[in-house]
Protein backbone atom coordinates (compact mmCIF):
# COMPACT_ATOMS: atom_id res chain seq x y z
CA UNK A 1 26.09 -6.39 7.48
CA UNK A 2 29.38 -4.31 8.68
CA UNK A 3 32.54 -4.10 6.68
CA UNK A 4 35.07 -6.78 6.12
CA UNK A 5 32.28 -9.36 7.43
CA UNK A 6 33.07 -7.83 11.03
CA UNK A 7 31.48 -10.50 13.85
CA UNK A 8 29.35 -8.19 16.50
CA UNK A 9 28.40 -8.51 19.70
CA UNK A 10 25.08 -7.39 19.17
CA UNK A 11 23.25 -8.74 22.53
CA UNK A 12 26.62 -6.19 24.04
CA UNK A 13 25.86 -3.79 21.48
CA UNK A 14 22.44 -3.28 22.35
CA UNK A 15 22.95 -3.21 26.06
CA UNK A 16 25.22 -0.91 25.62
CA UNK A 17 23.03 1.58 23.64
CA UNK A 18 20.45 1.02 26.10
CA UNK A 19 22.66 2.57 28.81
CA UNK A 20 24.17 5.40 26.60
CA UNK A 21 21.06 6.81 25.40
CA UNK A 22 18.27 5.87 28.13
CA UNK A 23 17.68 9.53 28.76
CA UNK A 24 17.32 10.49 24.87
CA UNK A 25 15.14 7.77 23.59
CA UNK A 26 11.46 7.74 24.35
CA UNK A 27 10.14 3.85 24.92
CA UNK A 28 7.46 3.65 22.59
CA UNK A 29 3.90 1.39 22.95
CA UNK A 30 2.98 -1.93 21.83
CA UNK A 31 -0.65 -1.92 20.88
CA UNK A 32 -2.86 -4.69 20.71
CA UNK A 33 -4.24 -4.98 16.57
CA UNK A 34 -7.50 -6.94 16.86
CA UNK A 35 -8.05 -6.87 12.81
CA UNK A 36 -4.28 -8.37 12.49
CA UNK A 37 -4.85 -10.80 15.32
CA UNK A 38 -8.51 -12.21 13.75
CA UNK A 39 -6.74 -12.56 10.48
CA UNK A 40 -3.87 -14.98 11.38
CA UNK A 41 -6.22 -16.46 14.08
CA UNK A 42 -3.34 -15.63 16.97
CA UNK A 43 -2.23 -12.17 18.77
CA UNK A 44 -0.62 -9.83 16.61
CA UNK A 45 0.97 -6.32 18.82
CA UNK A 46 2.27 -3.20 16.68
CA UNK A 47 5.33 -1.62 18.00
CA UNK A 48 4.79 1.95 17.30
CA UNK A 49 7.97 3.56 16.72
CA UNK A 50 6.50 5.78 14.31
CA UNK A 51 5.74 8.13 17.70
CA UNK A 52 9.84 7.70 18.35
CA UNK A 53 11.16 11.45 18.32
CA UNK A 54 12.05 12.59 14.78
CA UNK A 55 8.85 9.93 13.69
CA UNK A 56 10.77 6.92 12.90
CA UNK A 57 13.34 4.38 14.60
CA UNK A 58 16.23 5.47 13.07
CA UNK A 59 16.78 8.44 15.78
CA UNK A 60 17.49 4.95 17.60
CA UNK A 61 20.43 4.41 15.80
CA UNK A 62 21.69 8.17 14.92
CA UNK A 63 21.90 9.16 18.80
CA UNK A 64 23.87 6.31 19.82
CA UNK A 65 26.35 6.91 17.54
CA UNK A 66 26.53 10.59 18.01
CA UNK A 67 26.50 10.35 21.40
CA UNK A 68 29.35 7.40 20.99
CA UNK A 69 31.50 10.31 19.44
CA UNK A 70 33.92 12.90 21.51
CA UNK A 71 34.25 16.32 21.13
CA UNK A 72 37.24 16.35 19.24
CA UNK A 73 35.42 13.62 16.64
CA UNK A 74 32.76 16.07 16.42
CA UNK A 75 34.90 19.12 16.09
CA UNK A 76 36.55 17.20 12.78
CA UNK A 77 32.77 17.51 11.42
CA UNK A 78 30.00 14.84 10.47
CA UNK A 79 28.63 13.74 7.15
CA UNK A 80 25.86 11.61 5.95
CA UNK A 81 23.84 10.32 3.45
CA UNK A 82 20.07 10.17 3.65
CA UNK A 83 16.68 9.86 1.31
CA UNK A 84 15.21 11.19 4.07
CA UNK A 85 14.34 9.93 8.00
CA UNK A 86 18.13 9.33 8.72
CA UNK A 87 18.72 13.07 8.07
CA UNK A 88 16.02 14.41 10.40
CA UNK A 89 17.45 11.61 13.19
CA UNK A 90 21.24 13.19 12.64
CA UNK A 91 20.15 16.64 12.85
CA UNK A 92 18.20 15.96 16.18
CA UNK A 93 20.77 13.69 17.64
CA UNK A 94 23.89 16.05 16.59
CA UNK A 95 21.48 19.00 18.24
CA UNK A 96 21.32 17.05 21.52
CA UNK A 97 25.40 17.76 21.15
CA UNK A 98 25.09 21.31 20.33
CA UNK A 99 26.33 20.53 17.21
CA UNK A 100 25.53 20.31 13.04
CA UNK A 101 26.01 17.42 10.28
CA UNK A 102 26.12 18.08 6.33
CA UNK A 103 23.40 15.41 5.31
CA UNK A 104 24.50 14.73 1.11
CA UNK A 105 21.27 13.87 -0.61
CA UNK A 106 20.33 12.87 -4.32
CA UNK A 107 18.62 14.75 -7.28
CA UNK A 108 15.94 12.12 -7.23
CA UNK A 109 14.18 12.72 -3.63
CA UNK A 110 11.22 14.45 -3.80
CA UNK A 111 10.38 18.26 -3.64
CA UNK A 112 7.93 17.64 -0.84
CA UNK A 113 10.73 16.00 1.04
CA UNK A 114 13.85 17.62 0.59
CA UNK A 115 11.41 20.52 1.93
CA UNK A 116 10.88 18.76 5.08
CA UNK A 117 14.82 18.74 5.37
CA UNK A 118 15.19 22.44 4.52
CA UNK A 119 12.68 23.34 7.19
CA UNK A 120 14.40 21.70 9.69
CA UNK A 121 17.47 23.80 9.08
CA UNK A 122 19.94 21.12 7.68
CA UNK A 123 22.61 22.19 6.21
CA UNK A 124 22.27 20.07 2.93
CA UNK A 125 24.19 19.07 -0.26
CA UNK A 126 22.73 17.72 -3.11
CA UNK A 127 24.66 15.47 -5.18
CA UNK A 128 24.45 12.56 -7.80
CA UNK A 129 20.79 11.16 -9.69
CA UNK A 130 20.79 8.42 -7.03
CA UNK A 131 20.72 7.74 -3.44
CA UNK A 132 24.06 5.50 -3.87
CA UNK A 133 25.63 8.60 -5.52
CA UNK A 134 24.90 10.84 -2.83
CA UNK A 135 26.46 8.18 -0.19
CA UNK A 136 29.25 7.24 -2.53
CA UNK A 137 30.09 11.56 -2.08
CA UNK A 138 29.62 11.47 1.59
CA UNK A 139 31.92 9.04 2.21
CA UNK A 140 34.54 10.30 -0.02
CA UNK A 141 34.49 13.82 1.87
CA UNK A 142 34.09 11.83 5.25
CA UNK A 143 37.27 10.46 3.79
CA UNK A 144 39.14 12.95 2.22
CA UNK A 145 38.60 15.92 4.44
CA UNK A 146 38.68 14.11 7.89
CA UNK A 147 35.64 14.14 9.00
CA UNK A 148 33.16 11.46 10.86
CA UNK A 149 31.12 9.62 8.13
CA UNK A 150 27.52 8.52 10.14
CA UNK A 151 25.95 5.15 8.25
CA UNK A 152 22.97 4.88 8.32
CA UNK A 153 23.26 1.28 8.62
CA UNK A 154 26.76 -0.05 8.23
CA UNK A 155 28.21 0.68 11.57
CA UNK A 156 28.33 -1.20 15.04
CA UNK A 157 26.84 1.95 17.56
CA UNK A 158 24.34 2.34 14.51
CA UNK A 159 23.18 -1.34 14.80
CA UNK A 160 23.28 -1.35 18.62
CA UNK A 161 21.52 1.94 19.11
CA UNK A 162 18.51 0.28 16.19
CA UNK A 163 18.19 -2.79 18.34
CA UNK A 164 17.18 -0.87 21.27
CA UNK A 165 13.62 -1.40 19.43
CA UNK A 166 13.97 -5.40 19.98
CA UNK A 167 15.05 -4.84 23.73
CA UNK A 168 11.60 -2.85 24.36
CA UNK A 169 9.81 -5.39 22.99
CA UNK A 170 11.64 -8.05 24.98
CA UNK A 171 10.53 -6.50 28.06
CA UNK A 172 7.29 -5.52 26.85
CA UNK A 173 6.00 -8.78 25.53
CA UNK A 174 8.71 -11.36 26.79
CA UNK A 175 6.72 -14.12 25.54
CA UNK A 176 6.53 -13.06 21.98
CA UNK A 177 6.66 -16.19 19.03
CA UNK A 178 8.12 -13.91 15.98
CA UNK A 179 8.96 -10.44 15.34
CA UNK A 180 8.28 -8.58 11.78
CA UNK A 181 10.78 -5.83 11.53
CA UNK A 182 10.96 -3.72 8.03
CA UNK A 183 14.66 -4.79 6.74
CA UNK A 184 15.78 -1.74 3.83
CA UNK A 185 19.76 -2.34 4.66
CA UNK A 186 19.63 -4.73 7.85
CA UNK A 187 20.48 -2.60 10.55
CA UNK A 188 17.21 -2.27 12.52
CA UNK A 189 16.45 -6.10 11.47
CA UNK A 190 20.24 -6.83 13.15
CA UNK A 191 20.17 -5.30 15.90
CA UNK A 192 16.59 -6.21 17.31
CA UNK A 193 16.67 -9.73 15.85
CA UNK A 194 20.01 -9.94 17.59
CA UNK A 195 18.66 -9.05 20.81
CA UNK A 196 15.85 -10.91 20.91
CA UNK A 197 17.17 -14.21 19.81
CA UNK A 198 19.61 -13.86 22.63
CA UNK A 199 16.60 -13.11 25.46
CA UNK A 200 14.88 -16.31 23.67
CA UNK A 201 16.44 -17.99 21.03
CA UNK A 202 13.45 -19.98 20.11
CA UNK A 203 12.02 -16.06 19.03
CA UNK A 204 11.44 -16.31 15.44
CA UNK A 205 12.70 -12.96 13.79
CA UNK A 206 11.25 -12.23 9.99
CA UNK A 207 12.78 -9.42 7.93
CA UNK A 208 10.41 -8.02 5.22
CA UNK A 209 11.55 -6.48 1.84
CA UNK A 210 8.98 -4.45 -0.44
CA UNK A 211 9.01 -6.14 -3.29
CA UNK A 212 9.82 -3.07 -5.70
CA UNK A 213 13.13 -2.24 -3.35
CA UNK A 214 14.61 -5.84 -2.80
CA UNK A 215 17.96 -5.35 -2.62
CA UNK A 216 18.38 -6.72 0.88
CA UNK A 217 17.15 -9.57 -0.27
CA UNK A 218 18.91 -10.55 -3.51
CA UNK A 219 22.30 -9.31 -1.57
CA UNK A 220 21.65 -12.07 0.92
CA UNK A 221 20.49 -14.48 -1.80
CA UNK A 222 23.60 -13.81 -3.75
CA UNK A 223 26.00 -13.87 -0.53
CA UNK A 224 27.01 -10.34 -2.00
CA UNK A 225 26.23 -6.80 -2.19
CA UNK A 226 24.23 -6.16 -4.87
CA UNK A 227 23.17 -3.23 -6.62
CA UNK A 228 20.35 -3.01 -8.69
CA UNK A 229 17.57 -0.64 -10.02
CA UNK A 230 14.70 0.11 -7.54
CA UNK A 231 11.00 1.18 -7.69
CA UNK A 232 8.76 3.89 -5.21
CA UNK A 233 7.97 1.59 -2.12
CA UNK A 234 5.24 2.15 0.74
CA UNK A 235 6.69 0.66 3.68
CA UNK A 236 3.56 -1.28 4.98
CA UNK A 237 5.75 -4.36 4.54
CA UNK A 238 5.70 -6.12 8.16
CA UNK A 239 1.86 -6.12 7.54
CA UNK A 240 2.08 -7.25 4.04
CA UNK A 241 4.18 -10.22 4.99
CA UNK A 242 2.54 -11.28 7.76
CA UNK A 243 -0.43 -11.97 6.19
CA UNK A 244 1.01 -13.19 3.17
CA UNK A 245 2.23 -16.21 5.58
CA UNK A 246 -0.55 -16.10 7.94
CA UNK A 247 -1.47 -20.17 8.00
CA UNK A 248 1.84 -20.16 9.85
CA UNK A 249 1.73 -17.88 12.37
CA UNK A 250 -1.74 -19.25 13.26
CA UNK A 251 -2.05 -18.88 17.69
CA UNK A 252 1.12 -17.47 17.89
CA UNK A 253 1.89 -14.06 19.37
CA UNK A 254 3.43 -12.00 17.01
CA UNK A 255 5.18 -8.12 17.30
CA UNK A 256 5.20 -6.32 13.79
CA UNK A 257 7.33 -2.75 14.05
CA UNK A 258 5.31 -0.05 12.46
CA UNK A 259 8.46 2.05 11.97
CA UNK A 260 8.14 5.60 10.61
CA UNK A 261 5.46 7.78 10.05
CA UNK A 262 7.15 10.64 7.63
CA UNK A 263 5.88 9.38 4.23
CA UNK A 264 5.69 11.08 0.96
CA UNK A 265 2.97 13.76 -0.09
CA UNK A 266 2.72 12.24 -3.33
CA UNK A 267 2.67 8.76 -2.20
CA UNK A 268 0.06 10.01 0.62
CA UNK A 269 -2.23 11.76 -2.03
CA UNK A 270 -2.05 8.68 -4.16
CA UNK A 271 -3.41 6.72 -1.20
CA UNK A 272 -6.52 8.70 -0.43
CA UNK A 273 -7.41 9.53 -4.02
């Protein structure tokens, strides 16, 4: 997950976010599904952190790392990289400091959101055909000109501040079976699975790649990082692979983490059409 194979802490990691950025986060629901729960014959709760501020958990993650920072870190100036919800969850945790990030994004997002980020007021480079160009650039002028590079993923406050979702649901539903958590580059997946298998460690914790973006997957499967070419995904995933596997989960009690909300126009008018 981190550089270098790094070992976390990431029951410490999470406790710690918890502390740093109790007054910033809002705790979002668990609601009861009674289709999901008839289908799998067992109790299935959706954690809603689609109604987390900025509309997805990743302002989890972005506002305990930028509150992690000190002034003179954020006087140096912060970069990222973003196709999207990360940027909106920099810009409103680097506001909660007074302060701006340059979010680098690629040619290939889509008009309808890349106009999303403009209306928020971020001060935005586009660079590269891909999303691993655009981070590739951020990094090098994180790098080269001294300033704070923000992962979206691949960074220890990042991961704790992400698994703030799996603490919620520990105290929430402390009796859970299994959690479904959306896994794109690990670090919500790490950080909640992380907590929760240390509040029970007989918790089963699932991560679910869409099938036309499985990098995660084949990485893990290949004990590498791997890059390869990816398709348009709808992130309905947890759903998707719950009931894909459903004879097993049968009378257990299940959390799957309904994770965003900000999705595509064109995806959106492809789905009612």
């Amino acid at each position: 997950m981190t550089a270098e194979n790094q070992q976390l802490d990431v029951p410490q990691l999470v406790q710690d976010a918890v502390e740093r950025s109790k007054d910033y986060l809002t705790p979002t629901p668990l609601e009861f599904s009674r289709y999901l729960s008839d289908q799998i014959e067992g109790e299935v709760w959706l954690k809603l952190d689609l109604v987390q501020r900025t509309a997805s958990f990743k302002y989890r993650g972005a506002i305990n790392k930028v509150l992690s920072l000190t002034e003179e870190e954020l006087d140096k100036g912060v970069v990222t990289a973003s196709t999207g919800n990360y940027a909106l969850a920099v810009a409103e945790a680097m506001r909660q400091r007074g302060r701006r990030a340059t979010v680098y994004v690629a040619k290939d997002m889509d008009e309808s959101r890349l106009n999303i980020l403009k209306s928020h007021g971020l001060d935005l480079v586009i660079f590269g055909d891909l999303a691993w160009d655009a981070e590739a650039e951020a990094r090098r002028v994180g790098d080269e000109d001294g300033k704070i590079y923000v992962s979206p993923n691949n960074d220890p406050m990042v991961v704790g501040g992400q698994g703030t979702c799996g603490h919620e649901i520990s105290q929430q539903l402390p009796d859970l079976d299994a959690a479904f958590f959306a896994c794109g580059a690990g670090g919500l997946l790490t950080g909640s699975a992380g907590w929760l298998k240390h509040h029970n460690p007989d918790i089963e914790a699932y991560g679910v790649s869409p099938a036309n973006s499985p990098v995660m997957y084949e990485s893990m499967r290949n004990s590498k990082m791997i890059t390869m070419d990816t398709q348009p995904t709808l992130a309905d995933t947890c759903a998707g692979g719950l009931l894909k596997h459903k004879s097993r989960f049968k009378g257990k009690k299940i959390v799957a983490v309904v994770c965003g909300r900000n999705i595509d126009l064109n995806v959106f008018r492809k789905i009612i059409s």
